[in-house]
N, C-alpha and C. Protein backbone atom coordinates (compact mmCIF):
# COMPACT_ATOMS: atom_id res chain seq x y z
N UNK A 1 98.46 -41.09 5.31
CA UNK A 1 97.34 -41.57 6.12
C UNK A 1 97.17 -40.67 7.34
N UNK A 2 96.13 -40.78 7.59
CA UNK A 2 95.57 -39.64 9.17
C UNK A 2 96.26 -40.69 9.99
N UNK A 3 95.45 -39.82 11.52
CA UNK A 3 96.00 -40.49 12.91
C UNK A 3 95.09 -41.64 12.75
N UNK A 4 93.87 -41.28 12.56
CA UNK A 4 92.62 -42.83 12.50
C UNK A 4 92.62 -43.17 11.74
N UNK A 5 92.88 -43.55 9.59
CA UNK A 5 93.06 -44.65 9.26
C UNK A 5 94.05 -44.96 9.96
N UNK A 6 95.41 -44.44 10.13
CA UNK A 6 96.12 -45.36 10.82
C UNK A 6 95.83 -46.47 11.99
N UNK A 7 95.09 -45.58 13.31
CA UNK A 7 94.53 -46.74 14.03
C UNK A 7 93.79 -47.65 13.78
N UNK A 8 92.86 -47.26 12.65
CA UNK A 8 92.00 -48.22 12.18
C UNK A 8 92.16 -49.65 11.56
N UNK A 9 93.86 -49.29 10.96
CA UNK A 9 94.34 -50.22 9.98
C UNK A 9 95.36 -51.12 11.33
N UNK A 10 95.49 -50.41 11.93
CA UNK A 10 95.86 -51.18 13.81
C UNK A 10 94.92 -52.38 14.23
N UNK A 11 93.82 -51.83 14.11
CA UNK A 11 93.16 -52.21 14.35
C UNK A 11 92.40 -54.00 13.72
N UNK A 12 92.22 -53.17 12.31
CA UNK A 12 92.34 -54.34 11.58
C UNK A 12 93.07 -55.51 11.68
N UNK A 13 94.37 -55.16 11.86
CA UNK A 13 95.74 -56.33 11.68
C UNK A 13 95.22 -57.25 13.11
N UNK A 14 95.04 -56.22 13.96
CA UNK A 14 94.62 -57.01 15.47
C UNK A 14 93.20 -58.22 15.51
N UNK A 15 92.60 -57.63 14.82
CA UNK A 15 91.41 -58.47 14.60
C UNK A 15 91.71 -59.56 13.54
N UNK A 16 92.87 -58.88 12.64
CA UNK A 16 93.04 -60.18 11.70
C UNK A 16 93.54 -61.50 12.00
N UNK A 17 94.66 -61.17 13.13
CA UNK A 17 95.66 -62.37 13.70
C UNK A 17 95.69 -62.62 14.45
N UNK A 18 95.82 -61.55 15.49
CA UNK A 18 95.98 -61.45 17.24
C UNK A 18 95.65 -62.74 17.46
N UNK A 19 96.39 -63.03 18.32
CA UNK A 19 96.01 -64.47 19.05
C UNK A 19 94.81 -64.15 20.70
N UNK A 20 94.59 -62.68 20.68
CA UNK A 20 93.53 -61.77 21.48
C UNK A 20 92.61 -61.69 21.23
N UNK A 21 92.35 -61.54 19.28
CA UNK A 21 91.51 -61.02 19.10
C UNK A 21 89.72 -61.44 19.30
N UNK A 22 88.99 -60.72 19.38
CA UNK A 22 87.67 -61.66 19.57
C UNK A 22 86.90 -62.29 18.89
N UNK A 23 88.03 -62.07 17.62
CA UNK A 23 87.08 -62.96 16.19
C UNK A 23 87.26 -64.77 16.90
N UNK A 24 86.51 -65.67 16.34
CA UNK A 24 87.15 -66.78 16.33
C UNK A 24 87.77 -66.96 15.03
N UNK A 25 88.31 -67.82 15.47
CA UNK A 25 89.14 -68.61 14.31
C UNK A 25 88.93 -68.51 12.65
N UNK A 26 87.64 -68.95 13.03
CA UNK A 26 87.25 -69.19 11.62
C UNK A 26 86.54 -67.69 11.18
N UNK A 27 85.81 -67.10 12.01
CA UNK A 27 86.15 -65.50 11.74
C UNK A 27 87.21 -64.53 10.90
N UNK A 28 88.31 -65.18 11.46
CA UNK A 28 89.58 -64.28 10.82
C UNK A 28 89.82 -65.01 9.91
N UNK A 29 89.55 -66.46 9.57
CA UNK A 29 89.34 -66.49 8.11
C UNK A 29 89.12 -65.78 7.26
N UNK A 30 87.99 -65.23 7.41
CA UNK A 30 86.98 -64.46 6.32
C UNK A 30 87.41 -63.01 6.73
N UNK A 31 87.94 -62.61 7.60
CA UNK A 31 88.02 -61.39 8.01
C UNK A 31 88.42 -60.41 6.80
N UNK A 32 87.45 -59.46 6.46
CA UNK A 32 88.07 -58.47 5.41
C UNK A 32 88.58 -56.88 5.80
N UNK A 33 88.36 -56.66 7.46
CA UNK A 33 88.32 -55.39 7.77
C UNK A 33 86.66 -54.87 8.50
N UNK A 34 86.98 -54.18 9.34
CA UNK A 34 86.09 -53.74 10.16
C UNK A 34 85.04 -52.53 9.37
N UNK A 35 84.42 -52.25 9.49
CA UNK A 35 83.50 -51.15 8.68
C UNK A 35 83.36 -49.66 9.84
N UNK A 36 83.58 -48.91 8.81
CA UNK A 36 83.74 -47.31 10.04
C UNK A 36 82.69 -46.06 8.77
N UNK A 37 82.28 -45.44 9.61
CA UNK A 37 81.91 -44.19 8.59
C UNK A 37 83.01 -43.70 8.41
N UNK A 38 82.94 -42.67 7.54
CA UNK A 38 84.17 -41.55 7.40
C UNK A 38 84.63 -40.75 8.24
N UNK A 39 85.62 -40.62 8.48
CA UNK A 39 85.81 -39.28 9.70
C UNK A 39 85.41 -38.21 9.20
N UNK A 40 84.40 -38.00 10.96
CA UNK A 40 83.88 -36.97 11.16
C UNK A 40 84.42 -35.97 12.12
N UNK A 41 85.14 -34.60 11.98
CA UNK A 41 85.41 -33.68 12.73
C UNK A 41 84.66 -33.27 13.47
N UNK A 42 82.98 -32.79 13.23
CA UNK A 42 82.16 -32.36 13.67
C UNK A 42 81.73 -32.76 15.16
N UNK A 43 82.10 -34.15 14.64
CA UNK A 43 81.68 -35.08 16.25
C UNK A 43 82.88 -35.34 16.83
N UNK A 44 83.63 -34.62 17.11
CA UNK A 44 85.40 -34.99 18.00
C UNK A 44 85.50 -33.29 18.60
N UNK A 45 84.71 -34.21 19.58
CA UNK A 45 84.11 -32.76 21.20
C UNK A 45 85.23 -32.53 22.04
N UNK A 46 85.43 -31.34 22.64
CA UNK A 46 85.49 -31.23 24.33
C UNK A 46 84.53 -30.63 24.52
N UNK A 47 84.35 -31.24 25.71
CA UNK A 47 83.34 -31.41 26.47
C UNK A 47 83.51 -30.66 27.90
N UNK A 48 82.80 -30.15 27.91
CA UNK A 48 82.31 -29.64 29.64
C UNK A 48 81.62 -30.58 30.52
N UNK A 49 81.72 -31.39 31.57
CA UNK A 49 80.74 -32.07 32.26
C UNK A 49 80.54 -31.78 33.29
N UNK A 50 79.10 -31.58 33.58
CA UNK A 50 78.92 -31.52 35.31
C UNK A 50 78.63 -32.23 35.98
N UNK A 51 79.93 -32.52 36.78
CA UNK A 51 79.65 -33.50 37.65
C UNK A 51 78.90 -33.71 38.89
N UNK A 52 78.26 -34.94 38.61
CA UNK A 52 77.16 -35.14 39.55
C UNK A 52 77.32 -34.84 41.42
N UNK A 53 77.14 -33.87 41.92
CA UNK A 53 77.40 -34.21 43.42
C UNK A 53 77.45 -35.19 44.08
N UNK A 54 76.46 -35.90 44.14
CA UNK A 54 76.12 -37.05 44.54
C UNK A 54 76.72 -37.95 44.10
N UNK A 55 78.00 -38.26 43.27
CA UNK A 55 78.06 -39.65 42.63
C UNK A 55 77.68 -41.04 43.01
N UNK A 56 76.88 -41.58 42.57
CA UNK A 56 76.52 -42.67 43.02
C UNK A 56 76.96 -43.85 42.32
N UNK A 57 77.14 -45.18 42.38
CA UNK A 57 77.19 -46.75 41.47
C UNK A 57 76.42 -46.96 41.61
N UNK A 58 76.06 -47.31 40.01
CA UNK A 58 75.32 -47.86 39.28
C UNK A 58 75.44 -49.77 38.91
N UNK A 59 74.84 -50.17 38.44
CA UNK A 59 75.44 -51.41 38.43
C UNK A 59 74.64 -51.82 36.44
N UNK A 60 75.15 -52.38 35.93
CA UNK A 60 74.99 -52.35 34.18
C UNK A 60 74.74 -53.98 34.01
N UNK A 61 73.66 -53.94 33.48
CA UNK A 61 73.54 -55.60 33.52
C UNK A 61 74.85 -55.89 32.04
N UNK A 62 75.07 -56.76 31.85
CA UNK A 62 75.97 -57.44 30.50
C UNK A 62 75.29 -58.66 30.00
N UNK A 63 75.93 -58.52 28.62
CA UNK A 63 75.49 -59.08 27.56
C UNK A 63 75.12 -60.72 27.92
N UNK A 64 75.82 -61.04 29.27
CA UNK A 64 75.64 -62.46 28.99
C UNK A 64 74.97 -62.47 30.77
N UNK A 65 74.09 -61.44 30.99
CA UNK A 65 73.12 -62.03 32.74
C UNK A 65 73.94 -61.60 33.62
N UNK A 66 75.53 -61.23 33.27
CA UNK A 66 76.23 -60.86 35.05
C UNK A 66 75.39 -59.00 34.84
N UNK A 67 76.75 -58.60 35.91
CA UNK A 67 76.52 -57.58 36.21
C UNK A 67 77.91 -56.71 35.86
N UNK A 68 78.11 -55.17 36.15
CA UNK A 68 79.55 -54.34 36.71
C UNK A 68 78.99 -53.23 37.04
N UNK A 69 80.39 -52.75 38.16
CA UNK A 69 79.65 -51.70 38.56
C UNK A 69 80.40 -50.35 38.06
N UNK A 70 79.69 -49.28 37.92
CA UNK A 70 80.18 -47.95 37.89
C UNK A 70 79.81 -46.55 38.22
N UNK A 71 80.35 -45.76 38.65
CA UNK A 71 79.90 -44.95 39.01
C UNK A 71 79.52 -43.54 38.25
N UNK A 72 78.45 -42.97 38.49
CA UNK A 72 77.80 -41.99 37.86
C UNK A 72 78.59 -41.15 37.82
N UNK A 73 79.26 -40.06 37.14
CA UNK A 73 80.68 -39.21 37.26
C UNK A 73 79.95 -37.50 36.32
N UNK A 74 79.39 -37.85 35.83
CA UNK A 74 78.96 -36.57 35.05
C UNK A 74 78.01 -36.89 33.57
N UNK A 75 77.65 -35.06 33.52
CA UNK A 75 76.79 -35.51 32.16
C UNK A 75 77.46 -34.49 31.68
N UNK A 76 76.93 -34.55 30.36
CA UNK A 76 77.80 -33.44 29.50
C UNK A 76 76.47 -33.53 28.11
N UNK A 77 76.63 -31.99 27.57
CA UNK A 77 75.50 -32.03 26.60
C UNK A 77 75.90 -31.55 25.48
N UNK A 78 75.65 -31.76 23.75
CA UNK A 78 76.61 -31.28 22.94
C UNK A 78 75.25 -31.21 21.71
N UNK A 79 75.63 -30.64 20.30
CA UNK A 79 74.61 -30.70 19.30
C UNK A 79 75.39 -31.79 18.52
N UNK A 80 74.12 -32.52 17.85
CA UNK A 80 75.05 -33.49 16.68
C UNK A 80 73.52 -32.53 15.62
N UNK A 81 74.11 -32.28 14.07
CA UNK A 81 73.23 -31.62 13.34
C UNK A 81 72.16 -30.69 13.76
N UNK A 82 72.59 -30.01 14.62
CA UNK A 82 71.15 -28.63 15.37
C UNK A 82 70.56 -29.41 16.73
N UNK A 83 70.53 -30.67 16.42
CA UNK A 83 70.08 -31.30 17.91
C UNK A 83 71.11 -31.52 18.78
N UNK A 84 70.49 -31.03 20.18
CA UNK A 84 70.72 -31.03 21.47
C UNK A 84 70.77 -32.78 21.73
N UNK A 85 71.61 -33.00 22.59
CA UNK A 85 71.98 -34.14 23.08
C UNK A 85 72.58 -34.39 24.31
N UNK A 86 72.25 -35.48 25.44
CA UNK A 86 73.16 -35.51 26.48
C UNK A 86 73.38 -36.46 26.45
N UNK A 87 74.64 -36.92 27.54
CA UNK A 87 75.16 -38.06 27.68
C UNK A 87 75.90 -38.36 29.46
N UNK A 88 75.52 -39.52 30.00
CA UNK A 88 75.99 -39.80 31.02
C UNK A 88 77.53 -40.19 31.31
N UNK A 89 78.23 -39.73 32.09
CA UNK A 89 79.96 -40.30 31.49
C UNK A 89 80.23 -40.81 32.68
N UNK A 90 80.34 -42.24 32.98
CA UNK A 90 80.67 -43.22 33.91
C UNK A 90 81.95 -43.10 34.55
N UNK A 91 82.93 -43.52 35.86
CA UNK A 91 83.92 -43.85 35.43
C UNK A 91 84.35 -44.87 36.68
N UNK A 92 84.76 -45.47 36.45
CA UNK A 92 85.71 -47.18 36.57
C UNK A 92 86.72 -47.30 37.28
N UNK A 93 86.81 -48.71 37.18
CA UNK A 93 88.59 -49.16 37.55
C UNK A 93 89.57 -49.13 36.49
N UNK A 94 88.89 -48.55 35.08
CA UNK A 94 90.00 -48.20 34.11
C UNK A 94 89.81 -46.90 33.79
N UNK A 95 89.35 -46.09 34.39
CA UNK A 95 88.92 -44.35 34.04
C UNK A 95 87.92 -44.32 33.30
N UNK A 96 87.54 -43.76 32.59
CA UNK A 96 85.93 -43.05 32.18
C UNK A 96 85.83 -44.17 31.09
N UNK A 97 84.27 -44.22 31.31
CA UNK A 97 83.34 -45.66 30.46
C UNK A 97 82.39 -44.67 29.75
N UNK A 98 82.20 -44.63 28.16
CA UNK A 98 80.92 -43.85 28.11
C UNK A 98 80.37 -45.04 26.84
N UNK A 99 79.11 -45.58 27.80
CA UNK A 99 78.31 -46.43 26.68
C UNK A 99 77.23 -45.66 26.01
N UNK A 100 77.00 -45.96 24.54
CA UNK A 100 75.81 -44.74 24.14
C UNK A 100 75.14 -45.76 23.06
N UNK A 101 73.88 -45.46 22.53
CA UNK A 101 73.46 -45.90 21.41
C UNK A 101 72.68 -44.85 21.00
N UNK A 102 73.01 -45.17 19.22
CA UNK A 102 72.08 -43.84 18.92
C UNK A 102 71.11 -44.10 18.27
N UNK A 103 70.26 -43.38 17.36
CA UNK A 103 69.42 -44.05 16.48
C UNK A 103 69.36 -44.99 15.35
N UNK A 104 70.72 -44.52 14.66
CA UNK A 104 71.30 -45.95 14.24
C UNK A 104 71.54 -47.25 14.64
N UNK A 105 71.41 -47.24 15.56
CA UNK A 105 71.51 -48.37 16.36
C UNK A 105 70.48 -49.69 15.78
N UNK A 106 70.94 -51.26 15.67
CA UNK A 106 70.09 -52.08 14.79
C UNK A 106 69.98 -51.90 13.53
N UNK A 107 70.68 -50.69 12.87
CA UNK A 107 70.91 -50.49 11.12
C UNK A 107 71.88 -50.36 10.92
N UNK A 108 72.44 -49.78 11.50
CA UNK A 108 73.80 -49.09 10.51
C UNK A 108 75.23 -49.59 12.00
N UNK A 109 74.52 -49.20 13.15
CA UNK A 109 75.36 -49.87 14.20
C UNK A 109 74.86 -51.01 15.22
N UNK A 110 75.57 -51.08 16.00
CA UNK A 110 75.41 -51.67 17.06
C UNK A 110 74.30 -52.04 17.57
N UNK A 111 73.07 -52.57 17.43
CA UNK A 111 72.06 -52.45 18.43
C UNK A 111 72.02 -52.41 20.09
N UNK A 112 73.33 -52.69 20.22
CA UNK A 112 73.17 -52.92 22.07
C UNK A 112 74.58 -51.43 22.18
N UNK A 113 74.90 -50.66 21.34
CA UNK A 113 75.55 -50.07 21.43
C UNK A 113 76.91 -49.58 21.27
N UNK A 114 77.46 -48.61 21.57
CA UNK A 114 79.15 -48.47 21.10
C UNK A 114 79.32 -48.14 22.39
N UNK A 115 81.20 -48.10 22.41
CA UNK A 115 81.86 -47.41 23.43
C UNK A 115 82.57 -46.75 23.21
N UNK A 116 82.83 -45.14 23.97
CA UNK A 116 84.22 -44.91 24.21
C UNK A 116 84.89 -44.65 25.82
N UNK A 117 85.75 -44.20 25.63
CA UNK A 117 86.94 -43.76 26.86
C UNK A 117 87.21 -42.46 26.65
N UNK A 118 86.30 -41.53 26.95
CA UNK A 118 86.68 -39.91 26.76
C UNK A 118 88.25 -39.72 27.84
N UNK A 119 89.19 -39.10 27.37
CA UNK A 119 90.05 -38.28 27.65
C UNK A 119 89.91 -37.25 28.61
N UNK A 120 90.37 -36.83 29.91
CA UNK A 120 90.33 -35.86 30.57
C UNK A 120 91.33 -34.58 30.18
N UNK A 121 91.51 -33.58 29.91
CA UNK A 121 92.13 -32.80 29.39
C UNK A 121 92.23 -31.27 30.06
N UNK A 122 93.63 -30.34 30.01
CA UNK A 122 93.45 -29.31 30.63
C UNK A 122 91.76 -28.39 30.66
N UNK A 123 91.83 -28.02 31.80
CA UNK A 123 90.86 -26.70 32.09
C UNK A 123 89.42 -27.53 32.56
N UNK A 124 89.68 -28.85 32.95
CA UNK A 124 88.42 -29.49 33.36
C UNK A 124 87.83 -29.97 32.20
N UNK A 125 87.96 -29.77 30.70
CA UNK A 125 87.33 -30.52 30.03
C UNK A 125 87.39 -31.72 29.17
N UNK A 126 86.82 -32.83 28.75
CA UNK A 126 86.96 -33.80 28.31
C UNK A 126 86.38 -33.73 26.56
N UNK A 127 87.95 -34.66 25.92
CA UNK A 127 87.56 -35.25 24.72
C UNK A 127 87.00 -36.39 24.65
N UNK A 128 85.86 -36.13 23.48
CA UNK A 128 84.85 -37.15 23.25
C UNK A 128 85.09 -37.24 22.11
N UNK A 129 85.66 -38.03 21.35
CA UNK A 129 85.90 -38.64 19.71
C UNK A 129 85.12 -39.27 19.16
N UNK A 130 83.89 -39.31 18.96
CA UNK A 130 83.11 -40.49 18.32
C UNK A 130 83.69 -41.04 17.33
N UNK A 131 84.97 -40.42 16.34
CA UNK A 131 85.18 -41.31 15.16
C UNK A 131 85.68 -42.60 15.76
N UNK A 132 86.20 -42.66 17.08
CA UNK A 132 86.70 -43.61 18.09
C UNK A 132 85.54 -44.35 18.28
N UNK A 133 84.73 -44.43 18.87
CA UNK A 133 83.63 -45.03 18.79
C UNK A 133 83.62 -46.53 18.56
N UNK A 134 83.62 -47.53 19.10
CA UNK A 134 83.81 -48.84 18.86
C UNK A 134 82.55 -49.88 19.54
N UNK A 135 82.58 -51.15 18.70
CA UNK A 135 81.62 -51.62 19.09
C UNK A 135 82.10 -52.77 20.69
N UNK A 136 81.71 -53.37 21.29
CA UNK A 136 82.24 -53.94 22.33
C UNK A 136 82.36 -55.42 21.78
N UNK A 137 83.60 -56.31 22.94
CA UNK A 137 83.82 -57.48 22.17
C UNK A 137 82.32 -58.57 21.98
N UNK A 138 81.28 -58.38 22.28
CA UNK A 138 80.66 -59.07 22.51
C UNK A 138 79.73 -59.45 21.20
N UNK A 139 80.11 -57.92 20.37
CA UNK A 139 79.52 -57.80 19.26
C UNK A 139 79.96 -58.54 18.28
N UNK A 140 81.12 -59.38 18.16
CA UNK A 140 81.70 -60.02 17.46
C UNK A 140 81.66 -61.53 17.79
N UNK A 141 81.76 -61.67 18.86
CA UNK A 141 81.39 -63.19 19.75
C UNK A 141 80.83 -63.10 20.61
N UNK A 142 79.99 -64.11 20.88
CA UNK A 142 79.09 -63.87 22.25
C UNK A 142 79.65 -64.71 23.51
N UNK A 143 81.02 -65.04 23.64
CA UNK A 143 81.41 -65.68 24.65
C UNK A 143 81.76 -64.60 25.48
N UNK A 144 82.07 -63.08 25.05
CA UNK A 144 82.39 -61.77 25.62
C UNK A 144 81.18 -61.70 26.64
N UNK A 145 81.28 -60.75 27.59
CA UNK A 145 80.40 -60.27 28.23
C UNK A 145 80.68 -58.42 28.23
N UNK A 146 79.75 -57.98 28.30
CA UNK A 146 79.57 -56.55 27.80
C UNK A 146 78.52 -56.16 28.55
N UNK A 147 78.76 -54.89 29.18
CA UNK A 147 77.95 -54.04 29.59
C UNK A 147 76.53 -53.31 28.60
N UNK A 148 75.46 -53.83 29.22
CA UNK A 148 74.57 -52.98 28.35
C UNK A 148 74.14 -51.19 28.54
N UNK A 149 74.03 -50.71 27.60
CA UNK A 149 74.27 -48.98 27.84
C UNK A 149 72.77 -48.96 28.49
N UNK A 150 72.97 -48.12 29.67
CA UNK A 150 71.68 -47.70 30.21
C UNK A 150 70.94 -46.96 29.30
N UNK A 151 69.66 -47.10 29.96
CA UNK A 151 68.51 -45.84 29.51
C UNK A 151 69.53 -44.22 29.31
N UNK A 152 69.63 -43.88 29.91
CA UNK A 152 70.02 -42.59 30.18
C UNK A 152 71.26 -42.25 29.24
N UNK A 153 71.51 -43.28 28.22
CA UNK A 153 72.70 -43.17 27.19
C UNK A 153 72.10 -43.42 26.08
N UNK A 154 71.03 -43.32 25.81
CA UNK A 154 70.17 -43.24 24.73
C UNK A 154 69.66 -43.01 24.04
N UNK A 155 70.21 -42.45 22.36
CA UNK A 155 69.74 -40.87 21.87
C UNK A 155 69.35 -40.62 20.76
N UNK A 156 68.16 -40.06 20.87
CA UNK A 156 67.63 -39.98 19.37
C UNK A 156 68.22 -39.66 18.24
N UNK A 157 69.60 -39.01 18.55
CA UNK A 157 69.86 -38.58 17.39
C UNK A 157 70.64 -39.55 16.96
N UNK A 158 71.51 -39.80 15.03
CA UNK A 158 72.39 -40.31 14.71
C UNK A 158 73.79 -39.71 15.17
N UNK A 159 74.77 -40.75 15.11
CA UNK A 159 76.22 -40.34 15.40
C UNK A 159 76.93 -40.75 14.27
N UNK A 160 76.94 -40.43 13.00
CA UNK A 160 77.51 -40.92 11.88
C UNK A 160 79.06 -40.68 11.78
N UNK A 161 79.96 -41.36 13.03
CA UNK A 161 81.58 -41.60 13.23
C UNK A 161 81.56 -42.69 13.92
N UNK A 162 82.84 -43.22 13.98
CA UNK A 162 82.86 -44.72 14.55
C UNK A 162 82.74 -45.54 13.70
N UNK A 163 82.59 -46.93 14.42
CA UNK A 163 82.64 -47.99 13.74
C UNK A 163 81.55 -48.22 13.47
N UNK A 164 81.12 -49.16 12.66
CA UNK A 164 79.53 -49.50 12.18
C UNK A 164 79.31 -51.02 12.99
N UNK A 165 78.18 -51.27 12.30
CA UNK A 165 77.91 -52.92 12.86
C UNK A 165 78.84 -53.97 12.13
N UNK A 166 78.95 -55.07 12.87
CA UNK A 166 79.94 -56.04 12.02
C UNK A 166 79.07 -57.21 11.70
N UNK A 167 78.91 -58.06 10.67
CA UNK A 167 78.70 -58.36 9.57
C UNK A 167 79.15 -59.82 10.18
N UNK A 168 79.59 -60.46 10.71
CA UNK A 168 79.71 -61.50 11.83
C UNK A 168 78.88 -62.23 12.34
N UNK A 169 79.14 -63.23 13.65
CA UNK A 169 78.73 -63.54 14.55
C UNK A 169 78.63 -62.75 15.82
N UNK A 170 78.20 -63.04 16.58
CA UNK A 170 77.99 -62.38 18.31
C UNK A 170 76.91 -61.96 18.32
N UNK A 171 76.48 -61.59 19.71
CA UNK A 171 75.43 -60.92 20.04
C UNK A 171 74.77 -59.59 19.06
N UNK A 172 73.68 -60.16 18.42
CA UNK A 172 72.82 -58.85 17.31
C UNK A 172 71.88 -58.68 17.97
């Protein structure tokens, strides 16, 4: 097995039993496993970002009317299939937030979006894994609250790595 089925199958077990997990109950009943595209190399970046001078906070409405805040930290721009793409990379009281949705988004994923946690790495640049790519807990239950991905994380193109949409309850 790779490094990601392995996490994936981590993953799974966590959603299957965890007394954490965000399925309910009767969720992990039925639970058969999470749905992922195939790993994709193509999309598992470093990244260059330039960071914003100015950093400013932002504030992200969530899934359920609150709010959080974060601050603007950099953009970074990459190709997925010949297209050009950018992306805003947040970062937190847990280190870097990057919410995105792509055009898949409402078919194949997430409609309100995925997340990751890019990696900071020698020489100033950051890994961006999309096969990492996950949907937020909210997508599974709607008692979660979740940040919604701004405008400015919003991209025409597909990201065919990561997880897909789940087949569940929660916020669609």
């Amino acid at each position: 097995m790779t490094d990601l089925e392995i996490f994936r199958a981590e993953k799974d077990r966590f959603f299957a039993s965890h007394p954490q997990s965000p399925l309910t109950p009767e969720q992990q009943r039925n639970f058969r496993g999470l749905s992922y595209f195939p790993e994709n190399t193509g999309l598992r970046l470093e990244v260059t970002v330039d960071k914003i001078p100015q950093q400013e906070q932002v504030t992200m409405q969530t899934s359920t009317g609150g709010t959080q805040t974060y601050t603007r930290f950099g953009i970074f721009t990459f190709n997925v299939d010949g297209q050009e793409a950018a992306l805003t990379l947040y970062s937190g009281e847990h280190g870097y937030f990057l919410p995105f949705v792509d055009s898949l988004a409402g078919a194949e994923t997430y409609g309100a979006g995925r997340y990751l946690e890019p990696e900071a790495v020698e020489g100033g640049k950051y890994v961006v894994d999309f096969n990492l790519a996950y949907n937020p807990y909210c997508a599974y239950n709607d008692l979660y609250s979740c940040p919604l991905t701004p405008w400015e994380n919003r991209l025409k193109v597909p990201i065919w790595a990561g997880e897909k949409a789940f087949e569940g309850e929660g916020h669609q």
